[in-house]
Protein backbone atom coordinates (compact mmCIF):
# COMPACT_ATOMS: atom_id res chain seq x y z
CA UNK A 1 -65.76 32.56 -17.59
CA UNK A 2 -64.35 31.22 -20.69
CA UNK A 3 -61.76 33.11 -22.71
CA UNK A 4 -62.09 34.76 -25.76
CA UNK A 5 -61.24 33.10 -28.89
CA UNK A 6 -59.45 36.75 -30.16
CA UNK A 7 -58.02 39.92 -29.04
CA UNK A 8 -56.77 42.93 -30.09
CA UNK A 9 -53.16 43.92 -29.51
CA UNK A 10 -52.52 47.23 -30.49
CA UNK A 11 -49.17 49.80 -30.55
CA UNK A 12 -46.28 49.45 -33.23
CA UNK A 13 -43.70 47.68 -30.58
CA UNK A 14 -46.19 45.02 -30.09
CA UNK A 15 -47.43 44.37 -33.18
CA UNK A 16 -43.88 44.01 -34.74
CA UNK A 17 -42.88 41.40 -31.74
CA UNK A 18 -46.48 39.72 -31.82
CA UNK A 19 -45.43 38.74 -35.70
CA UNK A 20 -41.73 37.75 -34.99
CA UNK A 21 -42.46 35.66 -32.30
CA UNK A 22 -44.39 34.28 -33.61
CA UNK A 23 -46.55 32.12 -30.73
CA UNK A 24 -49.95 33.74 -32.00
CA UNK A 25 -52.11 33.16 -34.92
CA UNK A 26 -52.10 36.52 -36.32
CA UNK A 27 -55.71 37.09 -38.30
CA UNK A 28 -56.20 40.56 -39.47
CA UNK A 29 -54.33 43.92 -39.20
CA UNK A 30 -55.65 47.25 -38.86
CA UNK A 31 -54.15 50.21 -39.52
CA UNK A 32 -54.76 54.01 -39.48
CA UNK A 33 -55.16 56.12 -42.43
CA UNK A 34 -54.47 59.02 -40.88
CA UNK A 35 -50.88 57.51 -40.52
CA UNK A 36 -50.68 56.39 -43.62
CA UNK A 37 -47.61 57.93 -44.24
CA UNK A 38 -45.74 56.89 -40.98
CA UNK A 39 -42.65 54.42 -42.04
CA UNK A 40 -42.63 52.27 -39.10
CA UNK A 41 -46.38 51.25 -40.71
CA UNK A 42 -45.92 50.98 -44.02
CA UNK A 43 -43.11 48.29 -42.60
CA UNK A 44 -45.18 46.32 -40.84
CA UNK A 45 -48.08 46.18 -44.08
CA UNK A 46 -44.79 44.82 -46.01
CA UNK A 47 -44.16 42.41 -42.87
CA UNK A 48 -48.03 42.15 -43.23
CA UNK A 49 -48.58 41.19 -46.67
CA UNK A 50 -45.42 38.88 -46.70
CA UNK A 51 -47.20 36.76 -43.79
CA UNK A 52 -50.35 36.35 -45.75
CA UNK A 53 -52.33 38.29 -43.22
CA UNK A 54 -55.00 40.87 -44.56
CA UNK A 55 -54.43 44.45 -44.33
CA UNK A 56 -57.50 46.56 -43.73
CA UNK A 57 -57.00 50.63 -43.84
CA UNK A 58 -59.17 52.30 -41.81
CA UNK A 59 -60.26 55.59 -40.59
CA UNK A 60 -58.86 56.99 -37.06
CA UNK A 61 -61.93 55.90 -35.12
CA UNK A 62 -62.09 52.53 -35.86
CA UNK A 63 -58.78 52.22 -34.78
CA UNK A 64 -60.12 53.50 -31.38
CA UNK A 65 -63.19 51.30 -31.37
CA UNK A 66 -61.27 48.06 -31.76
CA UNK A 67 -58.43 49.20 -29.71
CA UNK A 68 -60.02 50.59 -26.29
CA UNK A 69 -57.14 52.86 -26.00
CA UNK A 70 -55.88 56.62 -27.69
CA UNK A 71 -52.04 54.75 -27.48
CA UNK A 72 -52.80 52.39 -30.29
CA UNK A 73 -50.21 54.35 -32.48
CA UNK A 74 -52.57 53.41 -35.26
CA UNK A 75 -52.14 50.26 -35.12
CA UNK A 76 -54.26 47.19 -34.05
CA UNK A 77 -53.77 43.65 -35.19
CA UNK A 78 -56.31 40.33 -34.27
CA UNK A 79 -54.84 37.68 -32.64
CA UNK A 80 -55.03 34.51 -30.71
CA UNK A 81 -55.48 34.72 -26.96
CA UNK A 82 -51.93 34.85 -24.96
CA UNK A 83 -50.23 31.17 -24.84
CA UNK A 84 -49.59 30.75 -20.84
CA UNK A 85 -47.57 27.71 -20.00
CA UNK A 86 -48.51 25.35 -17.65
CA UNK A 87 -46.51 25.77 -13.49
CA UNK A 88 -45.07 21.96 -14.82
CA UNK A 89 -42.83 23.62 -17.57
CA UNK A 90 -41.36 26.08 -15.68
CA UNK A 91 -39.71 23.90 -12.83
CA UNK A 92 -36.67 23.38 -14.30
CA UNK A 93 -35.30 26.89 -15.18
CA UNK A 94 -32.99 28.42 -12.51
CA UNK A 95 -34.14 31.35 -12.15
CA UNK A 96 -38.16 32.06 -12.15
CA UNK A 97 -40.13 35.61 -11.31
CA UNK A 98 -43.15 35.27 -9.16
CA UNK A 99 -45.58 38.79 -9.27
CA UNK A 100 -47.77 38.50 -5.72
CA UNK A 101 -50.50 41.46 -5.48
CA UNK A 102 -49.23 43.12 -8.55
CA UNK A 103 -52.72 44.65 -9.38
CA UNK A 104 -51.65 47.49 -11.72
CA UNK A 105 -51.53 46.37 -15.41
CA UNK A 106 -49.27 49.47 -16.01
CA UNK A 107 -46.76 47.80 -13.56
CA UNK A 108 -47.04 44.33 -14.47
CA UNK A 109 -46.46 45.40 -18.28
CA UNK A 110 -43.43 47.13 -17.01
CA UNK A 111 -42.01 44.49 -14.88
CA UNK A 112 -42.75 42.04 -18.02
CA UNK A 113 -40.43 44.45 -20.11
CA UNK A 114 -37.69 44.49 -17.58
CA UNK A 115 -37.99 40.51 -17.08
CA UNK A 116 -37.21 39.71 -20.21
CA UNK A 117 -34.04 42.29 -20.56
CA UNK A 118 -32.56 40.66 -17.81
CA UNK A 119 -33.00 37.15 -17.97
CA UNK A 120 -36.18 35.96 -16.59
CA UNK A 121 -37.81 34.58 -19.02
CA UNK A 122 -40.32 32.57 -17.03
CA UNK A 123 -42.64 34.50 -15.18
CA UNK A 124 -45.92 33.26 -12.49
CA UNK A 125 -48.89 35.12 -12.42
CA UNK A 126 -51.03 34.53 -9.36
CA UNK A 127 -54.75 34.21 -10.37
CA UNK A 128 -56.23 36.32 -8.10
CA UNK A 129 -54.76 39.98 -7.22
CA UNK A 130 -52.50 40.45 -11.05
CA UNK A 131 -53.99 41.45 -14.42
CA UNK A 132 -53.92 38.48 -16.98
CA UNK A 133 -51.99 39.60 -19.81
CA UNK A 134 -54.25 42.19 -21.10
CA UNK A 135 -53.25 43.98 -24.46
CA UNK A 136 -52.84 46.95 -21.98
CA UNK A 137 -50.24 44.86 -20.58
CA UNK A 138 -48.96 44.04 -24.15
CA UNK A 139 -48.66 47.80 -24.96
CA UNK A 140 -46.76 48.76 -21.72
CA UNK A 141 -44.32 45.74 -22.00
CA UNK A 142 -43.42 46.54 -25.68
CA UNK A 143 -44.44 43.69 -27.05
CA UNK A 144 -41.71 41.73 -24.34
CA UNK A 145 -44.57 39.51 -23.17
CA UNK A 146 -44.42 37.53 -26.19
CA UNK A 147 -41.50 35.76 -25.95
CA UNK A 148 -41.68 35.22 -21.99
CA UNK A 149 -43.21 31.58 -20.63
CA UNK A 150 -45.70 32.79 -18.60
CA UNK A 151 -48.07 30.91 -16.14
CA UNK A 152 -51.40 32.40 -14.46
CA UNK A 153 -52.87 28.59 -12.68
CA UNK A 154 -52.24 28.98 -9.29
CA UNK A 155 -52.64 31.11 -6.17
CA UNK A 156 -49.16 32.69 -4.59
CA UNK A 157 -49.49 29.50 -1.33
CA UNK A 158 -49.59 26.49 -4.43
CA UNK A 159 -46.43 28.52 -6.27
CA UNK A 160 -44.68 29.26 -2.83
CA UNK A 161 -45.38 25.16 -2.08
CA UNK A 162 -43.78 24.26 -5.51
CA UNK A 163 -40.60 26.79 -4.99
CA UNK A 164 -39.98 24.45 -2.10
CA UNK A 165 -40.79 21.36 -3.03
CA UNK A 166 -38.34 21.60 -6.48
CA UNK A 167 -35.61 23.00 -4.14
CA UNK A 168 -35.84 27.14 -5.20
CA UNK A 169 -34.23 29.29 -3.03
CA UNK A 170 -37.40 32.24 -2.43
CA UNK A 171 -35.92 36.07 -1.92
CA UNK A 172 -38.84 37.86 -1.69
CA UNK A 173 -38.26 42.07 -2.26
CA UNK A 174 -39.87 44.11 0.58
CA UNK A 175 -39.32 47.46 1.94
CA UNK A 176 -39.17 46.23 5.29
CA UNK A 177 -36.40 43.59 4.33
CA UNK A 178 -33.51 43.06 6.54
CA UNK A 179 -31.27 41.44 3.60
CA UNK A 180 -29.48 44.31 1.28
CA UNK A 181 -30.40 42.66 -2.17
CA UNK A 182 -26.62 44.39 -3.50
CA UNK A 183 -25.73 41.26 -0.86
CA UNK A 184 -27.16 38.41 -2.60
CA UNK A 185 -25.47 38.87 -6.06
CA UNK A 186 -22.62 37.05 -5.19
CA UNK A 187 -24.73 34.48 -2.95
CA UNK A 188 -24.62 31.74 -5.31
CA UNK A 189 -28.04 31.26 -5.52
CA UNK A 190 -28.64 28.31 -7.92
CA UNK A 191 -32.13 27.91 -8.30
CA UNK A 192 -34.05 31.21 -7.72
CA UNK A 193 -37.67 32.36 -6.95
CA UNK A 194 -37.65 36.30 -6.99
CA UNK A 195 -41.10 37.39 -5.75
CA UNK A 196 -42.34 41.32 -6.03
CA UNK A 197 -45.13 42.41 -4.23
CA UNK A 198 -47.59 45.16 -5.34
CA UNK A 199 -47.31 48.71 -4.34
CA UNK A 200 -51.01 48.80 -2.15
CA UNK A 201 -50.29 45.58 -0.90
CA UNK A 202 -46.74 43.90 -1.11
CA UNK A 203 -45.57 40.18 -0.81
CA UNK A 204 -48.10 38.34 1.07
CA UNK A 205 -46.89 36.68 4.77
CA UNK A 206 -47.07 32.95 3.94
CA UNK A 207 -44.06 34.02 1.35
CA UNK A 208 -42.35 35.97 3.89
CA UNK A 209 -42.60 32.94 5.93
CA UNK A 210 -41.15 30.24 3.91
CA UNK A 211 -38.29 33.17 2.02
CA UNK A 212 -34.65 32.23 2.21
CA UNK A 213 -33.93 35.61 2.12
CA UNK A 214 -35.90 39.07 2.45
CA UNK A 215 -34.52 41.38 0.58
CA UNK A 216 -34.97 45.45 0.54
CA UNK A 217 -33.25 47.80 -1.15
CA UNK A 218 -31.68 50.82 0.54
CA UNK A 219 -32.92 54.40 0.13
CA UNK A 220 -31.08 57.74 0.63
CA UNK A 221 -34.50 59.69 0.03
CA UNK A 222 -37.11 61.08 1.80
CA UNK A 223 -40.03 58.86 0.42
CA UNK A 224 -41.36 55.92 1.84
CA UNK A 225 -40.76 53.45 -1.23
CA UNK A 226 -40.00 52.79 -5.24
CA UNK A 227 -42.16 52.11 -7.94
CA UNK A 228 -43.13 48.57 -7.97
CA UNK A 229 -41.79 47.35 -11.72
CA UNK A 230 -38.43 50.12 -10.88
CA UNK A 231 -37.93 47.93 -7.56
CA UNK A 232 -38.37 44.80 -10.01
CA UNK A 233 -36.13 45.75 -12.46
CA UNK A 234 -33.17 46.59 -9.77
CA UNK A 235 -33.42 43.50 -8.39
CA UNK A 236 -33.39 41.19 -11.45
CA UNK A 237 -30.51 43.21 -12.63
CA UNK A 238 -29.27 42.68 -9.50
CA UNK A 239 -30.05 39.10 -9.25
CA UNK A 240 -29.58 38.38 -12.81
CA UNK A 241 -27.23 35.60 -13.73
């Protein structure tokens, strides 16, 4: 099914990041009336206005309408679909983030967020089993996804055959891991693939197969695991160069 030729972001964060990065063709904004008042708006009109892009004030519900969502903050702009970068761009950078069965947008906007504090700023998608880059996922990453290179072309097999084929060393984070990941931040691992699995279903076995390393992260608790995008975020930090 072909994409959409527009979208609507929506949230403060993500409208202010959508405009300075500046990768989308911004169209239209529109923004609440009944938060006319709020500062952090009448900012972005200014940031608005001195882009050339129309303002429209409009009543609470429209917000909602064009939104989809009560955590628009009054706020939704019209943009250009998300720019994804094609699996040849991203071959060169040492350290890469692959998400395998990632299927809550929540956690993918969250992981997105922590990516891009920490250093990995290209990310694969897989195109079955993770969200595209939904607004949703926009929202939760506060407005980090825009100035991440992101790729969503192939399945986890083709970007597990690439890792190897361009020499990436593949630590793949799993519960069941026999590698402490505190171990492998002074491995001297030069070219990186960090892959996270999902929380229902977590990195798939051909990826387990080919890993260098399979790394968990050890628990003092009584439950059985972390939060997907807070086991992400340890382990770039972790990881991170």
């Amino acid at each position: 099914m072909a994409r959409s030729s527009r979208e609507y972001i929506y949230g403060i964060n993500p409208a202010f990041e959508c405009l300075r990065a500046g990768r989308r063709t911004l169209f239209e904004a529109f923004l609440s009336q009944s938060s006319e008042r709020n500062p952090r708006l009448r900012k972005l009109e200014r940031l608005f206005q001195e882009h050339q892009i129309q303002v429209n004030w409009v009543e609470k519900g429209r917000i909602m309408d064009l939104s989809g969502s009560k955590d628009n903050q009054g706020v939704v702009i019209k943009v250009s679909p998300y720019p994804y970068i094609p699996l040849s761009d991203m071959l060169d950078q040492d350290r890469l983030l692959l998400l395998d069965n990632v299927e809550d947008p929540h956690n993918v906007g969250a992981i997105l967020r922590s990516a891009e504090v920490f250093g990995f700023h290209h990310v694969l998608l897989t195109t079955k089993g993770t969200p595209e880059i939904y607004p949703s996922v926009v929202k939760v990453s506060a407005g980090a996804t825009e100035f991440l290179a992101i790729c969503r072309e192939k399945s986890a097999t083709h970007y597990t055959q690439a890792f190897i084929e361009h020499g990436y060393e593949i630590v793949a984070l799993d519960a069941k891991g026999t590698t402490p990941l505190e171990s492998l931040r002074h491995a001297g691992l030069r070219r990186l693939a960090l892959v996270v699995g999902g929380e229902d279903r977590s990195v798939g076995q051909y990826i387990l197969n080919h890993a260098a390393y399979i790394a968990s992260i050890p628990q003092k608790g009584r439950i059985n695991s972390l939060n997907a995008s807070i086991a992400a975020a340890l382990a770039m930090h972790t990881l991170a160069l």
